[in-house]
Every structure is written in C-alpha cells, then in structure tokens.
Protein backbone atom coordinates (compact mmCIF):
# COMPACT_ATOMS: atom_id res chain seq x y z
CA UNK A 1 145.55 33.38 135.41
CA UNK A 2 146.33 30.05 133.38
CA UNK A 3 149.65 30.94 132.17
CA UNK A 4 150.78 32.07 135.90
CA UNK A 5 149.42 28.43 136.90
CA UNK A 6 151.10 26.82 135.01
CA UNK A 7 154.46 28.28 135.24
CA UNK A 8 154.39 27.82 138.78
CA UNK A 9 153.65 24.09 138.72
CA UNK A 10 156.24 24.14 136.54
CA UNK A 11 158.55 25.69 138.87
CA UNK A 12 157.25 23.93 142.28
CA UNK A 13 157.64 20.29 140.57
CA UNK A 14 161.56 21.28 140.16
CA UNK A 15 162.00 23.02 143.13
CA UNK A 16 160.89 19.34 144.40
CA UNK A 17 163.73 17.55 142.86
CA UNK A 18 166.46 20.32 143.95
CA UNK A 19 168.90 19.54 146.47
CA UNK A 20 168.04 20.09 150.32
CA UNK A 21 170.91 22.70 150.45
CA UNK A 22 169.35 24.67 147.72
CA UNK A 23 165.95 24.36 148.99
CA UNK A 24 166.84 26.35 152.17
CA UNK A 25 167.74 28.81 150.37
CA UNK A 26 164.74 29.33 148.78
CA UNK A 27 162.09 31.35 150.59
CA UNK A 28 159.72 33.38 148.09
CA UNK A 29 157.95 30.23 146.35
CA UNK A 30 159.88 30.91 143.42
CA UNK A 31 162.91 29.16 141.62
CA UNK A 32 165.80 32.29 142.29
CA UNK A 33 168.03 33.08 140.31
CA UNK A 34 170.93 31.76 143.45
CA UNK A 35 169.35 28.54 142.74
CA UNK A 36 169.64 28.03 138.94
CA UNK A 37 173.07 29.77 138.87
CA UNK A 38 174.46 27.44 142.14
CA UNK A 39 173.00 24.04 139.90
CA UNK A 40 174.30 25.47 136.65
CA UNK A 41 177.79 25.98 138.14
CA UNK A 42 177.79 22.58 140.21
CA UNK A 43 175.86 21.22 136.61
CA UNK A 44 179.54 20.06 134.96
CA UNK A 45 180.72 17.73 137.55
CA UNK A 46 177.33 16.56 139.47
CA UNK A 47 174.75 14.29 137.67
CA UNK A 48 171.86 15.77 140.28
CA UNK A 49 172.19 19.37 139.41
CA UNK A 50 172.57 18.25 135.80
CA UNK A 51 168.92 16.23 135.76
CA UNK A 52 167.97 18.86 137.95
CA UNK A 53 168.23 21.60 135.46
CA UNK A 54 167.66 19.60 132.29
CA UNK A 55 164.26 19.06 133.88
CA UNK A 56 163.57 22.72 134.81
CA UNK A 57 164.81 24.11 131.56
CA UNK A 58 162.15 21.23 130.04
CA UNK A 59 159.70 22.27 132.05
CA UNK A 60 159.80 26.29 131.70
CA UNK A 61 160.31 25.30 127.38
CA UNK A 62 157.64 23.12 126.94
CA UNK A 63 155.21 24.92 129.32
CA UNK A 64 156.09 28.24 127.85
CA UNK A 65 155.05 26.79 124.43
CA UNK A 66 152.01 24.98 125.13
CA UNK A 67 150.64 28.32 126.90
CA UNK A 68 152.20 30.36 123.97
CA UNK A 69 149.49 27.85 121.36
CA UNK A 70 146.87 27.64 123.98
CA UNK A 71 146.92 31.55 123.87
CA UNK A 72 147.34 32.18 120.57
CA UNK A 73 144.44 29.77 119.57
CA UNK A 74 142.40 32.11 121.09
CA UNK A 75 143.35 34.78 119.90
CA UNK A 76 145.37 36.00 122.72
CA UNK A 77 148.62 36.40 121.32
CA UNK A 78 149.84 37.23 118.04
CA UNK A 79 150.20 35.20 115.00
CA UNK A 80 153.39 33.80 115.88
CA UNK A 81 157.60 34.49 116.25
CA UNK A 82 159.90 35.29 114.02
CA UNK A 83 161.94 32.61 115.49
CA UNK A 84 161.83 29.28 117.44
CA UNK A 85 161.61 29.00 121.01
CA UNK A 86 164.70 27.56 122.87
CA UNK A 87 167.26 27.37 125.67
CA UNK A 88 170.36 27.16 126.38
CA UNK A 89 172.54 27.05 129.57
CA UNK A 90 174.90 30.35 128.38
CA UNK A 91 171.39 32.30 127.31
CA UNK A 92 169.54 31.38 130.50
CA UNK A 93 172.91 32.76 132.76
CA UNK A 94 173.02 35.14 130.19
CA UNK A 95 170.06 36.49 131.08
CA UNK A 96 169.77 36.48 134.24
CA UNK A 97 173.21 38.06 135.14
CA UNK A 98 171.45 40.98 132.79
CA UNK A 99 168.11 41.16 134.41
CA UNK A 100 170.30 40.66 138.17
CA UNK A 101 173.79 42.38 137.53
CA UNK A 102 174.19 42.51 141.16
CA UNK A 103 174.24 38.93 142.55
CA UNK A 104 173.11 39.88 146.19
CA UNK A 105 170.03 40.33 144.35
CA UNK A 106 169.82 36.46 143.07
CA UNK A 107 168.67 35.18 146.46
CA UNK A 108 165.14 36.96 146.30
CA UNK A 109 165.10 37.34 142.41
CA UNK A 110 162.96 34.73 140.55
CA UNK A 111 164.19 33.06 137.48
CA UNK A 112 161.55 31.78 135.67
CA UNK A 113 160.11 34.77 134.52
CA UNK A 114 163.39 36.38 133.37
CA UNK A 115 164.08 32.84 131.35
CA UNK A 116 160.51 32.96 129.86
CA UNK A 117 160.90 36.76 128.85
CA UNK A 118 164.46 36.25 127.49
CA UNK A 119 163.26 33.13 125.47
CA UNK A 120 159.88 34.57 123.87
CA UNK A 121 162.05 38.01 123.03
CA UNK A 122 164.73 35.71 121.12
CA UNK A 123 161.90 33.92 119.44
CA UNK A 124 160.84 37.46 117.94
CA UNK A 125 157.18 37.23 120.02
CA UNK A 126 155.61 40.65 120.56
C-alpha cells in the first residue's frame, strides 16, 4: 500500500534523527507516542528535540498531503476537506493523550497514525 509506504519512510527518516535515549525506547518500528510526547516536553528548552519534531511534524504534513492529492487524483478519495490540513504541537498532544488516555500505553502506541487521523478529521476529510 503506497500511502502505508510512505508514512513509514516518513516516520523511519525521523526516528533517524531522534536522540539515542529515545531510540531505545522504541521497539515496534513505529514513532510512539512516549517518543513524541518525551521530545515535545524536552522541545522548549533543547534545540535537538525542537528540529527533531519540527521535522517529523513536516514530514507526517507534507506526506499526508501529497498522498491525500495523489489519491484523490485518482479518484480515491473524495473531492476534498472542508478545511486545511495542519498541525500544531497542543493538537498533536491533544490527540494523542485522547487516542492513549492511559500513558503506560504510549510506549507501544504509534503516533503517526493517530496525528494523521486527527489532522484529516480537523480538515473535514471523509
């Protein structure tokens, strides 16, 4: 599947640039929730974490929508969204503390599909 492809490229080129600490942690192939929360909370006062997640949140937004055209040029997906697609640091924690309300979850729990989902339902896109 393309759009799986893609978002895991997406996620395995970050993962890359994520801090050996965090990288342990990390054991299902997938960018956990753990991980995004631990950057986004050392994020304020460490210029890694910062690039870090600017870079991942790039990378999940501009994948998302070149998939989201690619698909809907062929007639894949609807039309289009009511809204525009976009992130932000409070929506992505946002959403996953809603999709993971129990954080002993977060270590196993991926994040890039929750962000995705959360940022195509904003959007409007059935």
């Amino acid at each position: 599947m393309i759009c799986k492809r893609y978002v895991l490229v997406a996620a395995a080129l970050a993962l890359a640039v994520l801090p050996l600490p965090v990288q342990a942690q990390q054991s299902s192939g997938s960018i956990t929730i753990a991980q995004v929360m631990d950057a986004m909370e050392n994020a304020p006062h460490n210029d890694h974490a910062r690039q870090v997640l600017t870079a991942y949140f790039s990378g999940i937004g501009e994948t998302t929508g070149v998939l989201f055209r690619q698909a809907r040029s062929e007639g894949l997906l609807p039309v289009g969204c009511g809204g525009s697609m976009s992130l932000n640091w409070d929506g992505v924690a946002d959403a996953l503390r809603a999709a993971a309300p129990d954080a002993s979850q977060w270590q196993t729990t991926p994040a890039t599909p929750i962000i995705v989902t959360d940022m195509l339902a904003r959007a409007g896109c059935d």
